[in-house]
N, C-alpha and C. Protein backbone atom coordinates (compact mmCIF):
# COMPACT_ATOMS: atom_id res chain seq x y z
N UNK A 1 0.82 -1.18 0.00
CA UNK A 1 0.00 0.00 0.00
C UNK A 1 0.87 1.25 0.00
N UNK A 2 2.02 1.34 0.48
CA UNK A 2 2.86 2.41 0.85
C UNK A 2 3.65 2.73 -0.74
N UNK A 3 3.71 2.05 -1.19
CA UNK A 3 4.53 2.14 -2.32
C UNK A 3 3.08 2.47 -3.24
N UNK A 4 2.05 2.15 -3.81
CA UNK A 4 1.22 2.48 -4.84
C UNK A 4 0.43 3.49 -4.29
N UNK A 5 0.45 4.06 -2.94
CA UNK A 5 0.02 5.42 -2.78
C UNK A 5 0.83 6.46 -2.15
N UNK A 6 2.08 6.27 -2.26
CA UNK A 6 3.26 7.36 -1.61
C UNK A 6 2.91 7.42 -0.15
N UNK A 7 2.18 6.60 0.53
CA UNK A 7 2.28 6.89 1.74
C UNK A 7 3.01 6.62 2.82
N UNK A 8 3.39 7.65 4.15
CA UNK A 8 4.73 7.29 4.59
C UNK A 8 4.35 6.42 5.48
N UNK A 9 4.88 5.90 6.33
CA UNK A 9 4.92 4.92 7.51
C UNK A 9 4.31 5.69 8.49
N UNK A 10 4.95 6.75 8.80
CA UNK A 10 4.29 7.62 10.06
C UNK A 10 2.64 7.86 9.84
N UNK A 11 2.22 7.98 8.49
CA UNK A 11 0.92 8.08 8.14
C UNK A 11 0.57 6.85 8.43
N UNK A 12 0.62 5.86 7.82
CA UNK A 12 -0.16 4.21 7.36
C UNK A 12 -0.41 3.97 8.64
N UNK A 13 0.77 3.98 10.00
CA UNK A 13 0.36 3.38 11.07
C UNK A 13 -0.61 4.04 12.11
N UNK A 14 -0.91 5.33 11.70
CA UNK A 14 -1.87 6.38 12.29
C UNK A 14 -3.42 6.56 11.44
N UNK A 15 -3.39 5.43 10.62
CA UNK A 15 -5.00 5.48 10.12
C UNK A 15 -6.09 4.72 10.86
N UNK A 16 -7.19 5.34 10.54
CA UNK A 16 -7.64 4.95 11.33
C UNK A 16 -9.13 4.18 10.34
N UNK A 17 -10.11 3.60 11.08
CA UNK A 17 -10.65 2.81 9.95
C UNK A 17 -12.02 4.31 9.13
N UNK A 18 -11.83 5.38 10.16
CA UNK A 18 -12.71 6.42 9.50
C UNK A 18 -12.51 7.06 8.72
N UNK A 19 -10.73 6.82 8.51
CA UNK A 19 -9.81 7.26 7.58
C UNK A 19 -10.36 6.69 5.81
N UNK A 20 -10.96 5.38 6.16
CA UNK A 20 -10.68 4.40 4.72
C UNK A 20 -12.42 5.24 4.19
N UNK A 21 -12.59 5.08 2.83
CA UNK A 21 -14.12 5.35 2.13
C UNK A 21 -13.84 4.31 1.18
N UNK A 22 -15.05 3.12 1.73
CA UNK A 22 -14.74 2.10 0.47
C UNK A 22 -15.64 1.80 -0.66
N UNK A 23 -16.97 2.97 -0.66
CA UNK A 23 -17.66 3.58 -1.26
C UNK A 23 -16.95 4.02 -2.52
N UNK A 24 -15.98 4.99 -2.02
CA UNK A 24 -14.97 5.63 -3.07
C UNK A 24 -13.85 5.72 -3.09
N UNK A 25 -13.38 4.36 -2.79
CA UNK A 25 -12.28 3.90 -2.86
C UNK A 25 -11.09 4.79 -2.70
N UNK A 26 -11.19 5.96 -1.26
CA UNK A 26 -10.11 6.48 -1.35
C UNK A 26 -9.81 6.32 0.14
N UNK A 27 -8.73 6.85 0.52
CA UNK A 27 -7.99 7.18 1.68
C UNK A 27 -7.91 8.60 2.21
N UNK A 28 -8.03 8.58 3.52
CA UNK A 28 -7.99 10.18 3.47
C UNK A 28 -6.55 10.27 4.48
N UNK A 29 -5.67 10.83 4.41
CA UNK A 29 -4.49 11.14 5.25
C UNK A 29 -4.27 12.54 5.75
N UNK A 30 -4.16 13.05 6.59
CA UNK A 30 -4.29 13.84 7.03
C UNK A 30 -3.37 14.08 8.38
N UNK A 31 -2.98 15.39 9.30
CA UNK A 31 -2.57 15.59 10.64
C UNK A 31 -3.42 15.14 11.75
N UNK A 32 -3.10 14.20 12.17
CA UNK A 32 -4.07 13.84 13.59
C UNK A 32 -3.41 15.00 14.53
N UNK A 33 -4.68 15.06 15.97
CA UNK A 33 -4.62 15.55 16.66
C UNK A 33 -3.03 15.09 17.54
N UNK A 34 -2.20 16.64 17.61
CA UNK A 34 -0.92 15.77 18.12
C UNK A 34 0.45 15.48 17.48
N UNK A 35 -0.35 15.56 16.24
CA UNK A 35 1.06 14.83 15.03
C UNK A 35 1.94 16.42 14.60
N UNK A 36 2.40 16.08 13.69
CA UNK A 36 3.14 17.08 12.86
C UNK A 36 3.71 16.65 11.71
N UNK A 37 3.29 17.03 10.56
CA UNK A 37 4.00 17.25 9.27
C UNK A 37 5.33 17.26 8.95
N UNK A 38 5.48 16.39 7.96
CA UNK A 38 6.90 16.23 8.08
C UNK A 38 7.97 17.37 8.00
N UNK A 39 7.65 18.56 7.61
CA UNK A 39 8.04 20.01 7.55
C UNK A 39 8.33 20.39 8.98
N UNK A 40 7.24 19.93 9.86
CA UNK A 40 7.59 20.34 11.32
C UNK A 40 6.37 21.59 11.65
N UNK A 41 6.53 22.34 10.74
CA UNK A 41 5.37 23.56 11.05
C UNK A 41 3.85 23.04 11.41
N UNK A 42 3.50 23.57 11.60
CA UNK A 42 1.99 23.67 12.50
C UNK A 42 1.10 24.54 11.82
């Protein structure tokens, strides 16, 4: 999964299942409460 959607590790292991739409087959990734971007900024 990480490789056919660029997603990083720090993301994949922070999803959550409200994350998945299997309706429309997408993923949503995003900053959880807490996290930080790999940039660091806020």
């Amino acid at each position: 999964m990480l490789a056919y959607t660029g997603t990083r590790i720090g993301e994949a292991l922070h999803l959550d299942w409200s994350d998945l739409d299997f309706n429309n087959k997408m993923i949503h990734i995003g900053c959880k409460p807490g996290g930080k971007p790999k940039s660091g900024a806020n």
